[in-house]
Protein backbone atom coordinates (compact mmCIF):
# COMPACT_ATOMS: atom_id res chain seq x y z
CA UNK A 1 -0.71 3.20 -14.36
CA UNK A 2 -3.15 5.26 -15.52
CA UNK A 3 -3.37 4.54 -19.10
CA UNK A 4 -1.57 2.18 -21.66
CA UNK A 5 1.88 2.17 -21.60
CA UNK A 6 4.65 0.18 -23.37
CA UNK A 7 7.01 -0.88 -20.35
CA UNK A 8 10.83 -2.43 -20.47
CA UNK A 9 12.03 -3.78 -17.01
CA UNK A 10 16.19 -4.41 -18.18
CA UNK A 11 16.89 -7.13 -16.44
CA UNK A 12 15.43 -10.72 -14.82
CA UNK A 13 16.85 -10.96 -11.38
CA UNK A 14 14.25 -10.68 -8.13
CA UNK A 15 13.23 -7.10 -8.48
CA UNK A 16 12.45 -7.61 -12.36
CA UNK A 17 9.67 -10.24 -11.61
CA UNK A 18 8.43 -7.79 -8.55
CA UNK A 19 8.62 -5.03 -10.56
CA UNK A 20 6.84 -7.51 -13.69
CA UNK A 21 4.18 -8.91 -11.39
CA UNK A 22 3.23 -5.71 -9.13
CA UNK A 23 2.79 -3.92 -12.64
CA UNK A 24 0.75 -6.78 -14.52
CA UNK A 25 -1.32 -6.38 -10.70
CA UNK A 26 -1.87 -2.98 -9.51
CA UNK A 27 -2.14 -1.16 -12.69
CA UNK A 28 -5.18 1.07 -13.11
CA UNK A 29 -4.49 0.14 -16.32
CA UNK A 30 -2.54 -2.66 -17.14
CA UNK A 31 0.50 -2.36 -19.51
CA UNK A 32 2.55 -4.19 -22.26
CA UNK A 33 5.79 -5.35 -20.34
CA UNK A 34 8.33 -6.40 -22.42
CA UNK A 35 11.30 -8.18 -20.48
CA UNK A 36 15.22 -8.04 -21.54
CA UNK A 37 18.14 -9.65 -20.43
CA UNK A 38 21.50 -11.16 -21.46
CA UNK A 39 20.37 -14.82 -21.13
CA UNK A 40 17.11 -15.04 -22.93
CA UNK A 41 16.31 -18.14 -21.00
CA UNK A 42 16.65 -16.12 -18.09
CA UNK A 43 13.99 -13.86 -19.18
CA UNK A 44 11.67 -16.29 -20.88
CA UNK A 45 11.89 -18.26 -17.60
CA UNK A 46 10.71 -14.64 -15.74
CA UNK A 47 7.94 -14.10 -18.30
CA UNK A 48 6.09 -17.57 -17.47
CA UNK A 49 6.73 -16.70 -14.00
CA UNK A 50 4.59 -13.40 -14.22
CA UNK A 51 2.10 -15.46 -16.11
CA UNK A 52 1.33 -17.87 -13.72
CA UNK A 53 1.21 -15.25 -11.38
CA UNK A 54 -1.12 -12.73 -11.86
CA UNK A 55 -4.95 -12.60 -11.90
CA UNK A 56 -5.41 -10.02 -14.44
CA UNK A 57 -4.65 -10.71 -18.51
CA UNK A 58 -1.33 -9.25 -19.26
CA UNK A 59 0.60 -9.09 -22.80
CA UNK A 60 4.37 -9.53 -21.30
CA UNK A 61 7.47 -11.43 -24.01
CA UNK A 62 10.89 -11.55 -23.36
CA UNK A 63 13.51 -10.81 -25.29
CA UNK A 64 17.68 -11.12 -26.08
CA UNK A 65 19.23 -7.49 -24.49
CA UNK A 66 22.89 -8.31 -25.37
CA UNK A 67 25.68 -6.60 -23.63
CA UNK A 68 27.17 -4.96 -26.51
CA UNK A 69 25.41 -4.50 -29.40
CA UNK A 70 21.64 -3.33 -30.59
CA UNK A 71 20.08 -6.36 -32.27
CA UNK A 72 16.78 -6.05 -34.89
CA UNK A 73 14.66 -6.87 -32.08
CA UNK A 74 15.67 -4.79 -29.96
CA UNK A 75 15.11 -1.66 -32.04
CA UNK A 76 11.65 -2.48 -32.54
CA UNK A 77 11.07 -2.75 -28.93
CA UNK A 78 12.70 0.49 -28.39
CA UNK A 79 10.48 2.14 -31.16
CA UNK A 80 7.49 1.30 -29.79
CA UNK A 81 8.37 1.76 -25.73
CA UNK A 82 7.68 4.35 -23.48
CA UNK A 83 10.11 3.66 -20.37
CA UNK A 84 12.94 1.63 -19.60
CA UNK A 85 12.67 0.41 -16.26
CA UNK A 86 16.56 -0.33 -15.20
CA UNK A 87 17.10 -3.47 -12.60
CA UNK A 88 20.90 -4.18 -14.18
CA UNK A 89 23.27 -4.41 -11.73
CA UNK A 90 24.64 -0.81 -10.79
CA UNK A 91 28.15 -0.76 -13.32
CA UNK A 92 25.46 -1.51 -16.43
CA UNK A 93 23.29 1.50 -16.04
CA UNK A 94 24.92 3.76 -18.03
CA UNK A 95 24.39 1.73 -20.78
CA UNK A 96 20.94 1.30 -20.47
CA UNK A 97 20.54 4.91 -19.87
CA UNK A 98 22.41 5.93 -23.05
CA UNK A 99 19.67 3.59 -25.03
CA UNK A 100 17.11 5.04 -22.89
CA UNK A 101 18.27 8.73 -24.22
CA UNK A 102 19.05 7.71 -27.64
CA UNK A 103 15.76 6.13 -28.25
CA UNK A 104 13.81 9.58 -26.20
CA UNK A 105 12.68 6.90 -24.05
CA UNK A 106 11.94 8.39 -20.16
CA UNK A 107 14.34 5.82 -17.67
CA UNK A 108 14.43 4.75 -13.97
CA UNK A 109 16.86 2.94 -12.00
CA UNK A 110 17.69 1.36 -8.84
CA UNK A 111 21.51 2.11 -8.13
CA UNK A 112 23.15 3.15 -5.06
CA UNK A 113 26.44 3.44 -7.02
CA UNK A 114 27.42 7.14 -6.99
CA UNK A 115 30.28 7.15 -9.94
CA UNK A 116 27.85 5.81 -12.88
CA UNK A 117 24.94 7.89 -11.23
CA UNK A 118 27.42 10.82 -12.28
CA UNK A 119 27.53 9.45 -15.28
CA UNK A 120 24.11 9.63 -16.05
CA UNK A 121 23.60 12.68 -14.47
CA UNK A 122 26.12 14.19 -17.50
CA UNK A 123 24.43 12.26 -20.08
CA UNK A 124 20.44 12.84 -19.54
CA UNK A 125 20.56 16.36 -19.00
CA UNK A 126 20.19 17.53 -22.14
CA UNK A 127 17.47 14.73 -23.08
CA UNK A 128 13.78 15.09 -24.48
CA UNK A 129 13.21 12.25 -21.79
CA UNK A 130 13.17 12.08 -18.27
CA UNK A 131 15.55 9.81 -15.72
CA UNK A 132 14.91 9.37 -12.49
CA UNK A 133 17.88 8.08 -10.56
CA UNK A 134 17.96 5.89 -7.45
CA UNK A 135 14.24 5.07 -7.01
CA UNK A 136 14.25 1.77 -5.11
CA UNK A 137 14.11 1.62 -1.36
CA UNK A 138 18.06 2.91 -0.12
CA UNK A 139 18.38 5.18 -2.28
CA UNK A 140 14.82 5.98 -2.69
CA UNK A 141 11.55 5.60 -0.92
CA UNK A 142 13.59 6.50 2.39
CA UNK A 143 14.90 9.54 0.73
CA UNK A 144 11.12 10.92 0.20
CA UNK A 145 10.19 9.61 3.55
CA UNK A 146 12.49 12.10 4.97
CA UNK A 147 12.21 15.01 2.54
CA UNK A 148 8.68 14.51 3.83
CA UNK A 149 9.25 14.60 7.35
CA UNK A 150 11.69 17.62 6.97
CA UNK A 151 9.06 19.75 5.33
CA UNK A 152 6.35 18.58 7.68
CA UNK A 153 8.54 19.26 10.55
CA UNK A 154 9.56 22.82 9.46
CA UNK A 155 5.37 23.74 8.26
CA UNK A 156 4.55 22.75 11.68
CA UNK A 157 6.83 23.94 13.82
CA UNK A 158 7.42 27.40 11.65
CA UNK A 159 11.26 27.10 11.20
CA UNK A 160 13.54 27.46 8.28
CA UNK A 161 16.72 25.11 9.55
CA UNK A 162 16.96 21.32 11.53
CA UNK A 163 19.45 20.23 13.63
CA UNK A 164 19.12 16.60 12.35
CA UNK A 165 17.85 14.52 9.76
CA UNK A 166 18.23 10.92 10.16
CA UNK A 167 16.74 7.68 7.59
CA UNK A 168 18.16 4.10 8.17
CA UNK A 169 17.29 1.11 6.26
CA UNK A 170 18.19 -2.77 7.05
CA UNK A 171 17.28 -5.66 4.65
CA UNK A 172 17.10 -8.37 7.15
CA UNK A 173 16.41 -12.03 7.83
CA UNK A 174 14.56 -12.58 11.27
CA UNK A 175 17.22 -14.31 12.80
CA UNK A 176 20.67 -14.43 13.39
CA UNK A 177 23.40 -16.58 13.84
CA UNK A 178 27.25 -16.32 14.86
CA UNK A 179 29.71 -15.32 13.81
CA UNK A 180 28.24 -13.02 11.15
CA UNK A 181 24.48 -12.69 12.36
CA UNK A 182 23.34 -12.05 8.92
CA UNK A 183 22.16 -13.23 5.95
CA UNK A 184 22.24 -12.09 1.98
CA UNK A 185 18.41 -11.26 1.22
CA UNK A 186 19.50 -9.49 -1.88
CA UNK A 187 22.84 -8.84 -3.80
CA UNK A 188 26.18 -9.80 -2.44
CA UNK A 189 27.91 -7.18 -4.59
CA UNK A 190 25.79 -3.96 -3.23
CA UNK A 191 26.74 -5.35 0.34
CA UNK A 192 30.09 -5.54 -0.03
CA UNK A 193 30.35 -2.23 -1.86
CA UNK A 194 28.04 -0.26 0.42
CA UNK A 195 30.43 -1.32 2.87
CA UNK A 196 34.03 -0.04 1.35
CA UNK A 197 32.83 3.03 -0.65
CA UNK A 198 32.90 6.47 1.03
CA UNK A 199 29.51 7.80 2.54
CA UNK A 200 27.81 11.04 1.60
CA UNK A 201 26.83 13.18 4.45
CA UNK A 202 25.64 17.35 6.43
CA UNK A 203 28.18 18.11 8.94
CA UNK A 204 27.14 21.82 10.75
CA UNK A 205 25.20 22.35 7.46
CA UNK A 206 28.38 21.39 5.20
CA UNK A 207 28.66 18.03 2.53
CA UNK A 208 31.15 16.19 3.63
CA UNK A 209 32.61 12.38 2.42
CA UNK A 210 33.51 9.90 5.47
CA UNK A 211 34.68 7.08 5.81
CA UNK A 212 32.15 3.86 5.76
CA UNK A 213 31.90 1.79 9.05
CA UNK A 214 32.95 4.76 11.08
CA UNK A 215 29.75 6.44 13.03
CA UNK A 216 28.30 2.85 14.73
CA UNK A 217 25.66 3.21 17.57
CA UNK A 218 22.60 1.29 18.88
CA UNK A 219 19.05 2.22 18.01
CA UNK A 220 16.30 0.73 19.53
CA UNK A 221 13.16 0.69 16.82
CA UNK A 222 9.61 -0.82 17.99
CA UNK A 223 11.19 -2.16 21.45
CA UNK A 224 14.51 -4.31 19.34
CA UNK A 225 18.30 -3.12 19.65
CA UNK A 226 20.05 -2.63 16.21
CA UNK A 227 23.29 -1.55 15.31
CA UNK A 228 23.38 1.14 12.77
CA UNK A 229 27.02 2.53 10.74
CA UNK A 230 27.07 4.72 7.68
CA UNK A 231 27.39 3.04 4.23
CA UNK A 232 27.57 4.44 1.15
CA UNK A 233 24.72 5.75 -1.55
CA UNK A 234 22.04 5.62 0.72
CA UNK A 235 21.97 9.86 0.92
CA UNK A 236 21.37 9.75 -2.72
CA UNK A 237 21.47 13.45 -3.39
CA UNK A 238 20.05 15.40 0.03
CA UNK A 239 23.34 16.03 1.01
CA UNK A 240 23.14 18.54 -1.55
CA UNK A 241 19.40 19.67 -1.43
CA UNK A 242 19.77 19.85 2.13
CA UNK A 243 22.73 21.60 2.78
CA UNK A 244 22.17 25.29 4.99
CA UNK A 245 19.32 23.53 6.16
CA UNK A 246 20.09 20.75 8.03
CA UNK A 247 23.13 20.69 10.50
CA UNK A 248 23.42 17.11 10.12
CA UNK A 249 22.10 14.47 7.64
CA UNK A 250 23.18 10.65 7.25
CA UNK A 251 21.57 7.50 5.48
CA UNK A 252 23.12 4.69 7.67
CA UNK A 253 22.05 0.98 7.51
CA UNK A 254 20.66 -1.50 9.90
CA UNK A 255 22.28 -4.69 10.87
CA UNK A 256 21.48 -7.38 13.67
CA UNK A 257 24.41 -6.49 16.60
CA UNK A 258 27.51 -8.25 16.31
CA UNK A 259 27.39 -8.34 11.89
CA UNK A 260 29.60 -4.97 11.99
CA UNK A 261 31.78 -6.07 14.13
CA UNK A 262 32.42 -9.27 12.36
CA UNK A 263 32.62 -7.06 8.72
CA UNK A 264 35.65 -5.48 10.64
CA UNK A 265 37.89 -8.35 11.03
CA UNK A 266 37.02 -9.47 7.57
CA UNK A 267 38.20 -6.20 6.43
CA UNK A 268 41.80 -6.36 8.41
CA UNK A 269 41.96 -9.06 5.56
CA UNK A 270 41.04 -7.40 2.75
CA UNK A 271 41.55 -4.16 3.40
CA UNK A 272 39.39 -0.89 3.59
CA UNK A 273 39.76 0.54 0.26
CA UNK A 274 36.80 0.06 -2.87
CA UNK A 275 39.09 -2.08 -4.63
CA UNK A 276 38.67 -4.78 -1.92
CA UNK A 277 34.78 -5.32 -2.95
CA UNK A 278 35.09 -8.61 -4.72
CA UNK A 279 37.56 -9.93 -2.21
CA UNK A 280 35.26 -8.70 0.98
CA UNK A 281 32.17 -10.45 -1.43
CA UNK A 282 34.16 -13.91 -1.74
CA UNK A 283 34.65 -14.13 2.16
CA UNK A 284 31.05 -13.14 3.17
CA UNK A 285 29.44 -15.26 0.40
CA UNK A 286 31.36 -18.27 1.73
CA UNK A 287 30.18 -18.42 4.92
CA UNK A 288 26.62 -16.28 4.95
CA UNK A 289 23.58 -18.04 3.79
CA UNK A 290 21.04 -16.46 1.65
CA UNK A 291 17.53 -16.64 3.17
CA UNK A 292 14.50 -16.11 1.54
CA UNK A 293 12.18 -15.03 4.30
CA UNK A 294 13.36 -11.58 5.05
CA UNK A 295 11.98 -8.55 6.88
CA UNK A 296 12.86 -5.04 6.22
CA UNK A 297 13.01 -2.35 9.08
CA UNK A 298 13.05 1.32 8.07
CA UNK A 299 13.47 4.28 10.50
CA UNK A 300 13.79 8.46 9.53
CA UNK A 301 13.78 11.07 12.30
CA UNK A 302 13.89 15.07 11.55
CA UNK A 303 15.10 16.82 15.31
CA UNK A 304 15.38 20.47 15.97
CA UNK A 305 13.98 23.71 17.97
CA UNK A 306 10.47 24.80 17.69
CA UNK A 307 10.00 28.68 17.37
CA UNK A 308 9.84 28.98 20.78
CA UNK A 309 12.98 27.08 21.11
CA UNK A 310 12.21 23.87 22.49
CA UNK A 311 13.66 20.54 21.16
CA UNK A 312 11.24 18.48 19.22
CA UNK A 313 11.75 14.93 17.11
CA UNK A 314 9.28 13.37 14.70
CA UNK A 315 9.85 9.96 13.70
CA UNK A 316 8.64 6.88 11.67
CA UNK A 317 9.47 3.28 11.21
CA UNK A 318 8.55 0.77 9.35
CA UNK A 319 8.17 -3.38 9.56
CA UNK A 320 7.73 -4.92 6.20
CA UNK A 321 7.50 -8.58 5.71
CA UNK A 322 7.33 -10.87 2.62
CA UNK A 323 3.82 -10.13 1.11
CA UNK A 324 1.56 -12.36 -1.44
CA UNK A 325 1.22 -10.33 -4.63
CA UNK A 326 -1.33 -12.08 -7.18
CA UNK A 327 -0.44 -15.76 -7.17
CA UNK A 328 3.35 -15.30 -5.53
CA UNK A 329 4.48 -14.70 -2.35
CA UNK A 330 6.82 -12.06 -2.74
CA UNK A 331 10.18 -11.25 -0.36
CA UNK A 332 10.09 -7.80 1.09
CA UNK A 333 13.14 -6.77 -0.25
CA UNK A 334 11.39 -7.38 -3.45
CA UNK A 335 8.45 -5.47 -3.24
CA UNK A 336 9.89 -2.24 -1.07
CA UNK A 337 12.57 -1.81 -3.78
CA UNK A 338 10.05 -2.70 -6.86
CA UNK A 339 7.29 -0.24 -5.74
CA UNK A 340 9.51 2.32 -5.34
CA UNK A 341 10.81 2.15 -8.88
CA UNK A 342 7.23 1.74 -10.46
CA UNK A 343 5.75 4.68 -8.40
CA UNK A 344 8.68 6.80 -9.88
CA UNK A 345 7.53 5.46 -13.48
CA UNK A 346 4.07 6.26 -13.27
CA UNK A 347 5.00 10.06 -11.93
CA UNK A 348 7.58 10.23 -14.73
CA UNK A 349 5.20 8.97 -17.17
CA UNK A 350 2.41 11.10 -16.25
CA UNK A 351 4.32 14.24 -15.56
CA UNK A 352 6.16 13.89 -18.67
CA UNK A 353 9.70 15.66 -17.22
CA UNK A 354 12.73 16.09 -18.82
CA UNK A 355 16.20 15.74 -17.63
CA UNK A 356 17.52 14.26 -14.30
CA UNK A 357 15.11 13.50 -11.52
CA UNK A 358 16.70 13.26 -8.45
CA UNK A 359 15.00 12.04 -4.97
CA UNK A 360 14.79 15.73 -3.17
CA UNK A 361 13.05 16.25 -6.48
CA UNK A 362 9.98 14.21 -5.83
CA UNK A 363 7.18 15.41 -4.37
CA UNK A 364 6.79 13.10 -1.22
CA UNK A 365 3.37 13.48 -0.43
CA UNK A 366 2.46 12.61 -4.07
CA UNK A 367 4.99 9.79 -3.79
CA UNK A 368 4.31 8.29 -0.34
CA UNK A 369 0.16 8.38 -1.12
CA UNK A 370 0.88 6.01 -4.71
CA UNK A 371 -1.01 2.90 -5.84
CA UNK A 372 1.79 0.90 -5.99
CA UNK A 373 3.53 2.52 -2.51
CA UNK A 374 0.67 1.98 -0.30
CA UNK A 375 -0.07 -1.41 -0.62
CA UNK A 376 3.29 -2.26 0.35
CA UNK A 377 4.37 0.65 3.05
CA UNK A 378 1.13 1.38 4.14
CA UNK A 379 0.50 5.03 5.50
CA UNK A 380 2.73 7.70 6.74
């Protein structure tokens, strides 16, 4: 940040102390964080975390954020805030957004959930604030990656349309064991729904809705065999931007070979449908581990004729491992998803917008060259 700001992170799970600690770190200049959650133990416990943590003096308290109701406190912080930074699990954001817009406070969030990012989409765009939606790593800093890559690509090769734009994203551990060959580095509940909700895609230049866990192939990325399948929310919204100018689009995610196959006989179980999420959730967390030292392995790829008609393909990928941030050693799920959300923040607060900011609406060479993206993904 580039001046004082008044900061809420909603929230105290993993991405709220990355989000806490990268701010109270890499901050041109650093803000007043004020953290909220449910259990005000949990936050409390979050702010002595961050304060332990960093090197640089930073004002951070904690606070009660109750489910239902607007408490004294909370008003005051709300008053005196710029931003809400939202790292709730998916089915609370609407909430959070609402306070955002009744407060004229701007708001950004980390969801992959499509129905209440519809719902927000209806409610913030008449607001004197801005919201930008889906701004952590998938949905998010791969959706600017290949917005980028696209408009490279068609600048440098002097074409209008693509035949293919491609971005895949797997949270990972390093190794794997049968007969899963995974392991949870972040929430159970966004696997288990990005596995049974519907996936948003360009077919010959059209939007179209398939079905998740239907398109699996091998990629080889940096010399390793992956499997990849389509999952849902990934896309965020290029399937719209995109569409007459790309023939086909998917976000599809990574996984070690022989996890999707495994998912599959789970799901003769528990069917294929969204309402078998927490049943799907109860099986995998039963007999997958969670693992704290993760890798993440990103990969986007824009194909398509030159002028002169000749096939060309431009790709990047991505290795990110666990990183020390201040005092803490930070997972890498932590810090791609956290500097994704702050480097939205800082553009929001600096541009001042209004409305709904959506990914395609970002400009990615302003996004991918940010103080807090850099550190973490390096250059493009």
């Amino acid at each position: 940040m580039k001046k004082h700001y008044n900061i809420i992170i909603a929230g105290a799970g993993g991405i709220a102390e990355a989000a806490a600690l990268l701010l109270a770190e890499w901050s041109g200049v650093t803000p007043s964080i004020y953290i909220g959650n449910r259990t005000l133990s949990n936050a409390q416990e979050l702010v002595k975390w961050v304060r332990e943590g960093t090197t640089k003096n930073c004002e951070i308290e904690a606070f009660h954020l109750p489910g239902d109701k607007v408490t004294e406190e909370m008003k005051a912080i709300l008053q005196k805030a710029d931003i809400i930074l939202d790292c709730l699990p998916g089915s609370l954001a609407p909430r959070i957004a609402k306070l955002a817009k009744d407060h004229k406070l701007h708001y950004v969030n980390l969801t992959e959930y499509v129905a209440e990012t519809d719902q927000i989409i209806d409610l913030a765009r008449d607001a004197h604030s801005g919201f930008v939606l889906q701004s952590g790593l998938a949905p998010g800093y791969i959706n600017i990656l290949a917005m980028g890559l696209f408009n490279d690509f068609r600048e440098d090769f002097d074409v209008k349309k693509v035949d293919k734009l491609e971005f895949k994203v797997g949270a990972l551990t390093k190794n794997a064991v049968s007969p899963h060959y995974y392991g949870f580095t972040w929430s159970p509940v966004g696997v288990a729904t990005e596995y049974l909700n519907k996936a948003l895609v360009l077919r010959d230049y059209k939007k179209a809705s398939l079905p998740p866990l239907s398109e699996r192939k091998q990629i080889i990325i940096d010399g390793l065999a992956y499997e990849e399948d389509l999952t849902s929310g990934g896309a965020a919204d290029l399937p719209d931007a995109m569409a007459e100018k790309v023939s086909s689009l998917d976000y599809k995610t990574l996984r070690h070979p022989g996890h999707y196959a495994w998912v599959e006989e789970q799901l003769e179980k528990t069917g294929k449908g969204p309402e078998a999420v927490k049943e799907l959730q109860e099986i995998m967390q039963t007999v997958i581990p969670n693992i704290e030292d993760d890798q993440i392995i990103i990969y986007a790829a824009v194909e398509g004729k030159d002028s002169s008609g000749t096939l060309q393909r431009r790709e990047v990928s991505k290795h990110i491992l666990p990183l020390l941030v201040g005092r803490h050693k930070l997972r890498a799920i932590q810090t791609t998803t956290a500097a994704g959300l702050l480097q939205c923040a800082q553009i929001i607060l600096e541009s001042n917008k209004k409305g709904v900011v959506l990914q395609s609406m970002i400009e990615p060479e302003e996004f991918l060259n940010g103080n807090f993206i850099l550190p973490v993904y390096g250059k493009t």
